[in-house]
PDB file of N, CA and C in Angstrom:
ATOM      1  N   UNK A   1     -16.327  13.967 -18.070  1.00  0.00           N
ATOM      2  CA  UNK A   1     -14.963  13.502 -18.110  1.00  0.00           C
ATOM      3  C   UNK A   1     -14.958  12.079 -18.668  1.00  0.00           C
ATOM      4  N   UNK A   2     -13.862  12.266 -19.520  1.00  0.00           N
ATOM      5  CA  UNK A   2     -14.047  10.520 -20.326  1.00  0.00           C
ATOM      6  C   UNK A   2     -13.642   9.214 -19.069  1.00  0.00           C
ATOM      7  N   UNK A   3     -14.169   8.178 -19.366  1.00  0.00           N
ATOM      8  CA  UNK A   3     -13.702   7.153 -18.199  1.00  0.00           C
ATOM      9  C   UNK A   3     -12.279   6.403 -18.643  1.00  0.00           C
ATOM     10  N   UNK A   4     -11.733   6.767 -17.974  1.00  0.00           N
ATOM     11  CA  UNK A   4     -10.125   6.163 -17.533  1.00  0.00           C
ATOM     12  C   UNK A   4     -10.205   4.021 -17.743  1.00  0.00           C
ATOM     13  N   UNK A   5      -9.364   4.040 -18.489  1.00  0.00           N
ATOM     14  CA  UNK A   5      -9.001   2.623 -18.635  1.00  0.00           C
ATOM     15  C   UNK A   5      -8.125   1.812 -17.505  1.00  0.00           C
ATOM     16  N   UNK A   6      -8.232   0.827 -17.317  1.00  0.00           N
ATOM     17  CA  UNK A   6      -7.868   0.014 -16.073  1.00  0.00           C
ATOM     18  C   UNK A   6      -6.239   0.568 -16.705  1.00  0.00           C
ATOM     19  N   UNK A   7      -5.815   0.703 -17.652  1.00  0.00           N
ATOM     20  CA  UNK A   7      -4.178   0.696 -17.855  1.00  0.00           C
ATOM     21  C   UNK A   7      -3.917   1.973 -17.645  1.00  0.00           C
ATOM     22  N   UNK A   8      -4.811   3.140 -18.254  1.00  0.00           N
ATOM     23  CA  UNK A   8      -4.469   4.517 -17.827  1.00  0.00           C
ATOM     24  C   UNK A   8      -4.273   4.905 -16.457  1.00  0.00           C
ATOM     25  N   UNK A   9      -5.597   4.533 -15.461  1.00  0.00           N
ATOM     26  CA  UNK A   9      -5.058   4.646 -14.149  1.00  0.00           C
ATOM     27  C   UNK A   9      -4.081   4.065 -13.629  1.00  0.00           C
ATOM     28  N   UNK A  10      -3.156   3.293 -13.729  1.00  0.00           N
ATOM     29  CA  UNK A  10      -2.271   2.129 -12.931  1.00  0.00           C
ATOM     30  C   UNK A  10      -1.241   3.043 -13.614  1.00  0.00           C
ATOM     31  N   UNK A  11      -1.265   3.720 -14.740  1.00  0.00           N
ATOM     32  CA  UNK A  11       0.043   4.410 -14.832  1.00  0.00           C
ATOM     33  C   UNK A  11       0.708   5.755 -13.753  1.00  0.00           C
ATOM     34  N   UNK A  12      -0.155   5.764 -12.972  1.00  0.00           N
ATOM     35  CA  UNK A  12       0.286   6.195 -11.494  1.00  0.00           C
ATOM     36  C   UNK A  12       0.501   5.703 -10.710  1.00  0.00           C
ATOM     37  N   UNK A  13       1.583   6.227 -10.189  1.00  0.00           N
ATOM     38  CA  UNK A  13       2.721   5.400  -9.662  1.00  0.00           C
ATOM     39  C   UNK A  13       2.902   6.262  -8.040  1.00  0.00           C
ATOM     40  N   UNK A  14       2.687   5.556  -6.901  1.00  0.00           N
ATOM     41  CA  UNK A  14       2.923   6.007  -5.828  1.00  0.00           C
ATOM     42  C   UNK A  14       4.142   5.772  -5.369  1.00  0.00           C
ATOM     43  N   UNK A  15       5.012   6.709  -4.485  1.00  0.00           N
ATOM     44  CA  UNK A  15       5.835   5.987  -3.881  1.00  0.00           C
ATOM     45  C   UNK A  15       5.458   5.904  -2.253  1.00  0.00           C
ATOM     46  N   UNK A  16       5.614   5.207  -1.712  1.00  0.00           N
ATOM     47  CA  UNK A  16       4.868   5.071  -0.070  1.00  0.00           C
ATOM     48  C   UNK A  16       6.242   5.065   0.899  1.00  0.00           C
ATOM     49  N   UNK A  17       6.133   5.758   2.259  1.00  0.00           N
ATOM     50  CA  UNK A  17       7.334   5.206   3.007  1.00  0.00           C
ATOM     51  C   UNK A  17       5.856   4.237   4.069  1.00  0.00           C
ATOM     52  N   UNK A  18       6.757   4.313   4.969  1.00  0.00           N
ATOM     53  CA  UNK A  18       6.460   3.225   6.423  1.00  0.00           C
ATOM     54  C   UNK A  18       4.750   3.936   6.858  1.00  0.00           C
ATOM     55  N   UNK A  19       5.265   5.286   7.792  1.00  0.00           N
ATOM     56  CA  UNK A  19       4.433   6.108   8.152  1.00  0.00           C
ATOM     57  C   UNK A  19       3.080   6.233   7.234  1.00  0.00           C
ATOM     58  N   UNK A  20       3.131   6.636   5.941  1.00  0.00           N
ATOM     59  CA  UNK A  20       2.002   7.027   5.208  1.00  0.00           C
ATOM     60  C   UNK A  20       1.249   5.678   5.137  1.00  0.00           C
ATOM     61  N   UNK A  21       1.758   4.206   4.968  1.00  0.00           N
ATOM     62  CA  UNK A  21       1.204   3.180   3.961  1.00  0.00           C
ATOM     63  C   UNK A  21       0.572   2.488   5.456  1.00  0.00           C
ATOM     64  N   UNK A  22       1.138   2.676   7.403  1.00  0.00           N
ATOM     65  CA  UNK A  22       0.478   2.530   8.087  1.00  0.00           C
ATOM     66  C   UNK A  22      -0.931   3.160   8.268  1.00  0.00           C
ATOM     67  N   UNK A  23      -0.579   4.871   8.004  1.00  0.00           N
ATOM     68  CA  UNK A  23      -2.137   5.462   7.950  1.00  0.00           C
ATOM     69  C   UNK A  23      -2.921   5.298   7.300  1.00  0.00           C
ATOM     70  N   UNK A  24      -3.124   5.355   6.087  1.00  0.00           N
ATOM     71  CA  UNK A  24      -3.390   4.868   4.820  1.00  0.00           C
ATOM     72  C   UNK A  24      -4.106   3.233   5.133  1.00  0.00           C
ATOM     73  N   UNK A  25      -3.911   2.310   5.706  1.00  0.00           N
ATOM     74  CA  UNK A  25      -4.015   1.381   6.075  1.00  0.00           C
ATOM     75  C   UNK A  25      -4.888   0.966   7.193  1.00  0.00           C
ATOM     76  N   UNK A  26      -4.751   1.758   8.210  1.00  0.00           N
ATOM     77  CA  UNK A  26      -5.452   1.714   9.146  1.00  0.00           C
ATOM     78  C   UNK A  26      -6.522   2.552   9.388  1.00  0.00           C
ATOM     79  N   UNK A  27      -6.097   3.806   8.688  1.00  0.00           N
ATOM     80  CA  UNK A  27      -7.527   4.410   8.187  1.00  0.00           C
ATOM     81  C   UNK A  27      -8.308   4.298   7.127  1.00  0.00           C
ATOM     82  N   UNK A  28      -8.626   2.510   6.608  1.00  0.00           N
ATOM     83  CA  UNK A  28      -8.943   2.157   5.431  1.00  0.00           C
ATOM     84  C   UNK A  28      -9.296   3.133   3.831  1.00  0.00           C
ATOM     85  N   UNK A  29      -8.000   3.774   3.999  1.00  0.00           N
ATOM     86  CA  UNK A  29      -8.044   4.453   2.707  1.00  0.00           C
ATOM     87  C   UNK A  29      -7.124   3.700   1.693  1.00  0.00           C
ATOM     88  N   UNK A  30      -6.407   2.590   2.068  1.00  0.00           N
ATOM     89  CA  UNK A  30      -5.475   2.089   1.134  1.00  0.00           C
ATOM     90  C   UNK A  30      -6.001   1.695  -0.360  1.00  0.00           C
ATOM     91  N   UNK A  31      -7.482   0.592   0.024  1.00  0.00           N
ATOM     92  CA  UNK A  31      -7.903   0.038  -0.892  1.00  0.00           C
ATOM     93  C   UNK A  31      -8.408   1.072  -1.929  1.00  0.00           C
ATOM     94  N   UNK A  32      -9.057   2.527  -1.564  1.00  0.00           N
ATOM     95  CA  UNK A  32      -9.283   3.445  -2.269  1.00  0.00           C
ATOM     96  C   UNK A  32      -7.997   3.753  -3.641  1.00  0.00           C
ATOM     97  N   UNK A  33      -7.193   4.238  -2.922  1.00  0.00           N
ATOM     98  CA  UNK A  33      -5.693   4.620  -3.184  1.00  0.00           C
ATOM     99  C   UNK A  33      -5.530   3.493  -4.254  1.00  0.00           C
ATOM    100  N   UNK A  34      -5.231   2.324  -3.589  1.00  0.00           N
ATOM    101  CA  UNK A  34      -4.963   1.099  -5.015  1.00  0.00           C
ATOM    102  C   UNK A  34      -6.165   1.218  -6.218  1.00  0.00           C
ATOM    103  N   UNK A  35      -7.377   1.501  -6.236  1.00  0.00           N
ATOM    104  CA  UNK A  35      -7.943   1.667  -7.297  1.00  0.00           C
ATOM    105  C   UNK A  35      -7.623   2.759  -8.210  1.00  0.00           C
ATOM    106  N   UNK A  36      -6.825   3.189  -8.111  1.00  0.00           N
ATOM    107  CA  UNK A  36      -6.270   4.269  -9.309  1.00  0.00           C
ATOM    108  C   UNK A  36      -5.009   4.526  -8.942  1.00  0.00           C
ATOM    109  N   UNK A  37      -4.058   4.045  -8.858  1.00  0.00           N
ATOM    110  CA  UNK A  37      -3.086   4.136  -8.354  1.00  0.00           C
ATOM    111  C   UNK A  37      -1.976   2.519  -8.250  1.00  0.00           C
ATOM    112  N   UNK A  38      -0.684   1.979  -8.216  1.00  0.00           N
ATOM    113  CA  UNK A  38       0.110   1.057  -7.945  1.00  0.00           C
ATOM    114  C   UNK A  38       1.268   1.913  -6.996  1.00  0.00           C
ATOM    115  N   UNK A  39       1.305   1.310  -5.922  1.00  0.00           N
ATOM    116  CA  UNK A  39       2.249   2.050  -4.840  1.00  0.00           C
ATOM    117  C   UNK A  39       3.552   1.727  -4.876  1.00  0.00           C
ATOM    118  N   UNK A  40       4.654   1.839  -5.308  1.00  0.00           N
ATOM    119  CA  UNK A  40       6.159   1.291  -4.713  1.00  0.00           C
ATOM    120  C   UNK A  40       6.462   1.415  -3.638  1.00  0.00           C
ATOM    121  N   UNK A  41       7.130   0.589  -2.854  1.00  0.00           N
ATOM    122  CA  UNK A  41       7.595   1.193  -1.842  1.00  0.00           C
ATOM    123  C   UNK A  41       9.286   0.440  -1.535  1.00  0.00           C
ATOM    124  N   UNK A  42      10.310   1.233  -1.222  1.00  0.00           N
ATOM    125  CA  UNK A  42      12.072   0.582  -0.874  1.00  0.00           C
ATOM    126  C   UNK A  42      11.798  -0.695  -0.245  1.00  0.00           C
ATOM    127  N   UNK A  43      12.805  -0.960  -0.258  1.00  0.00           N
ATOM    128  CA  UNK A  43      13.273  -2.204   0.341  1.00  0.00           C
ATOM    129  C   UNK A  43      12.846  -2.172   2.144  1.00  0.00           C
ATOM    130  N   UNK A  44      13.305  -1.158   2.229  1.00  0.00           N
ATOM    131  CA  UNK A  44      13.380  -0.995   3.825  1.00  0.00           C
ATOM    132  C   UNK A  44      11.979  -0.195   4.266  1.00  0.00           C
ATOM    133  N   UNK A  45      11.145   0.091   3.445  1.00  0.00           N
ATOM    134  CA  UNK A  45      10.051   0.252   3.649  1.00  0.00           C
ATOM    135  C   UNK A  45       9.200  -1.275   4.395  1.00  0.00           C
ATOM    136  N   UNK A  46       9.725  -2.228   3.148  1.00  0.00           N
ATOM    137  CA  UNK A  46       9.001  -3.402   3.404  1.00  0.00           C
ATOM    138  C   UNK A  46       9.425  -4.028   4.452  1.00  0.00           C
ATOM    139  N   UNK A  47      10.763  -3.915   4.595  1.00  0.00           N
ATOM    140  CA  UNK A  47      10.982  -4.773   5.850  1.00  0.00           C
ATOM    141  C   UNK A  47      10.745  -3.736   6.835  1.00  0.00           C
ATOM    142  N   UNK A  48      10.662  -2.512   7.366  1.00  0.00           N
ATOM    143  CA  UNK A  48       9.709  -2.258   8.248  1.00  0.00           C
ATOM    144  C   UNK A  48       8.137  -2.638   8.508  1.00  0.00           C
ATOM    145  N   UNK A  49       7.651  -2.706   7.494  1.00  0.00           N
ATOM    146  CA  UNK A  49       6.329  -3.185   7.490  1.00  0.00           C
ATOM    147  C   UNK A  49       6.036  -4.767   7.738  1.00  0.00           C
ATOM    148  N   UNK A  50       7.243  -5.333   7.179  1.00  0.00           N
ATOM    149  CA  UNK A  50       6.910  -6.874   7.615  1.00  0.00           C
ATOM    150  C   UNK A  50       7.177  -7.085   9.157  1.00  0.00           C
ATOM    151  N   UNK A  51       8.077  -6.256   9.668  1.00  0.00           N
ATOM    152  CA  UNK A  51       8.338  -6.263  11.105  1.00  0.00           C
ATOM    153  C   UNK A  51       7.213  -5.802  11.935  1.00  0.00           C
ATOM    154  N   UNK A  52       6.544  -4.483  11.604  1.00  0.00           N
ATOM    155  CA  UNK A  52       5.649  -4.252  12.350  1.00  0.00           C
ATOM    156  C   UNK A  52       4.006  -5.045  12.585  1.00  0.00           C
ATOM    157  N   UNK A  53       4.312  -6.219  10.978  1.00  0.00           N
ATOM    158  CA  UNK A  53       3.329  -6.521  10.923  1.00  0.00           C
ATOM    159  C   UNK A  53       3.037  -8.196  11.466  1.00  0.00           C
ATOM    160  N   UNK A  54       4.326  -7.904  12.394  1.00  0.00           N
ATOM    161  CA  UNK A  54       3.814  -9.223  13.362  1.00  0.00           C
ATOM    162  C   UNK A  54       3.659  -8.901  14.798  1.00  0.00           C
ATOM    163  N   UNK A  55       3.097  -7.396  15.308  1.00  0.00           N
ATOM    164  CA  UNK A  55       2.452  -7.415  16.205  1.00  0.00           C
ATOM    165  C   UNK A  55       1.115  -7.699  16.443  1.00  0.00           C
ATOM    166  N   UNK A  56       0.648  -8.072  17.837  1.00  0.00           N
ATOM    167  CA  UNK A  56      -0.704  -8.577  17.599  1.00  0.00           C
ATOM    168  C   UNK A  56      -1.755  -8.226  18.137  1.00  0.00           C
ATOM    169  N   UNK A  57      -1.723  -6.775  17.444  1.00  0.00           N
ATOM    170  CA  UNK A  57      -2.590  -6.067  17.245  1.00  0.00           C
ATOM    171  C   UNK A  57      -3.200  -5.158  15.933  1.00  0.00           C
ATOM    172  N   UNK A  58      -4.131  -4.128  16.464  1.00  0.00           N
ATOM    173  CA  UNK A  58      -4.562  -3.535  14.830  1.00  0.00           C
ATOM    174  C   UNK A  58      -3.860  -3.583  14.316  1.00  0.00           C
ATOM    175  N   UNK A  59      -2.620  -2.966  14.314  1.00  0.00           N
ATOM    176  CA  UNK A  59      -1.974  -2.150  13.155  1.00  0.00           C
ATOM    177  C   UNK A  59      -1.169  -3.537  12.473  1.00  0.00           C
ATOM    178  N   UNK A  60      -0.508  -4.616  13.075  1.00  0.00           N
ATOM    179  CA  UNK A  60       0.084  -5.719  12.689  1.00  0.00           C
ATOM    180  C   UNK A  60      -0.946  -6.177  12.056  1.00  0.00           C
ATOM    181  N   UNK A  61      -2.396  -6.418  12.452  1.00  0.00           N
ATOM    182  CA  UNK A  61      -3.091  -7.427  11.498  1.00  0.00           C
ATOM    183  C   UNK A  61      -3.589  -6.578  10.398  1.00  0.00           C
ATOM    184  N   UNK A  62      -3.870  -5.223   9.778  1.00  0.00           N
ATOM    185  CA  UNK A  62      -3.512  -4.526   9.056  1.00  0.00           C
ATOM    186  C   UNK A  62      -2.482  -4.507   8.339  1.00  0.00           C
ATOM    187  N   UNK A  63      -1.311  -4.449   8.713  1.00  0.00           N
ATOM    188  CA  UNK A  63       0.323  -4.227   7.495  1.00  0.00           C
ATOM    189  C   UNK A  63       0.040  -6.027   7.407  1.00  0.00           C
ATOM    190  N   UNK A  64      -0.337  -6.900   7.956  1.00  0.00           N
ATOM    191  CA  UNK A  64       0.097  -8.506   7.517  1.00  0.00           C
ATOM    192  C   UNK A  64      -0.957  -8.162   6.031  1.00  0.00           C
ATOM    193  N   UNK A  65      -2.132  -7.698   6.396  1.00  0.00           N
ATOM    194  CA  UNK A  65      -2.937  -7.406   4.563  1.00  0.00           C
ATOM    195  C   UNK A  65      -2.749  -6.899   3.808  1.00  0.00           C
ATOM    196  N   UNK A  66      -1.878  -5.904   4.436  1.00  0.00           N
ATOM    197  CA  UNK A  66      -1.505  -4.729   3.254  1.00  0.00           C
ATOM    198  C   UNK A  66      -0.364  -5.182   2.718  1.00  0.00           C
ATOM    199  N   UNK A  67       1.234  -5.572   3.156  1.00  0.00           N
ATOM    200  CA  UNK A  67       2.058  -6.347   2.537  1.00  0.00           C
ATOM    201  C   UNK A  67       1.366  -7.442   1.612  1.00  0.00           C
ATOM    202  N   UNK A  68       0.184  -8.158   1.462  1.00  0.00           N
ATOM    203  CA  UNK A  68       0.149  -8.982   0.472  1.00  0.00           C
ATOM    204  C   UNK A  68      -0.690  -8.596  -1.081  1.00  0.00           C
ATOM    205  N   UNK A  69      -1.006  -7.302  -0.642  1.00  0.00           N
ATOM    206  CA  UNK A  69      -1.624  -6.884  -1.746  1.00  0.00           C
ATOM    207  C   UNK A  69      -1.167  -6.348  -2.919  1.00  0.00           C
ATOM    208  N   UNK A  70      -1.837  -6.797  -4.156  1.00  0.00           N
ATOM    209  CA  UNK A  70      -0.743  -7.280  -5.489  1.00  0.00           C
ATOM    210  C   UNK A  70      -0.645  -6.057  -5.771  1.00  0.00           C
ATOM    211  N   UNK A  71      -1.206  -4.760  -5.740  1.00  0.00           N
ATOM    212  CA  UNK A  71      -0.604  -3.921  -6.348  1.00  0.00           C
ATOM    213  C   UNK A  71       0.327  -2.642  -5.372  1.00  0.00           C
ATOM    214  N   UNK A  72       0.705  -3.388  -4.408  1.00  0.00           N
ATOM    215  CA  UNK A  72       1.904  -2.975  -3.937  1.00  0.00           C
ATOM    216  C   UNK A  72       3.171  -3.787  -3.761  1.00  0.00           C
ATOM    217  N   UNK A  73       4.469  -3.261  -4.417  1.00  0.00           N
ATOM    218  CA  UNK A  73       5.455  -4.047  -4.919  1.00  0.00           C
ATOM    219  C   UNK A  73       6.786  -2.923  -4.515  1.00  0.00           C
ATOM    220  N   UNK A  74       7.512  -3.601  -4.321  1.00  0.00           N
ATOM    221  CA  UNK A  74       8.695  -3.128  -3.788  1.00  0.00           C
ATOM    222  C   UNK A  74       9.566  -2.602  -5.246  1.00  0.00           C
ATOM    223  N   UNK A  75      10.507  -1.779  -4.943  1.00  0.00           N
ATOM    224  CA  UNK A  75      10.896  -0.744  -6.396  1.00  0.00           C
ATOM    225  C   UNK A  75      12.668  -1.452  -6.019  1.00  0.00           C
TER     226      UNK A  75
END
């Protein structure tokens, strides 16, 4: 199989809600996922995630990393 260019893969386009981008996250599959892949996610995706991600625990100190990562961007 020919090897995929950093621009060919990124032309997949995820869309994420709340639920998936927590599992995904906490079952460190996200960073996988971002290597071939750019995730969108709503508005209200993010502000669920910024909310949940000031509890202080796993899953908050998880979504505080995952909200800053560049190739997830709000649509």
């Amino acid at each position: 199989m020919p090897k995929e260019t950093q621009k060919e893969i990124y032309e997949t386009i995820v869309v994420g809600d709340t639920s998936a981008l927590i599992s995904l996250a906490v079952g460190s599959v996200l960073l996988k996922c971002l290597r071939i892949s750019r995730i969108l996610i709503p508005q209200e995706v993010y502000s669920e995630l910024s909310e949940f991600s000031q509890f202080n625990d796993v899953h908050g100190k998880v979504l505080q990393y995952t909200i800053s990562l560049r190739n997830i961007s709000m649509n």
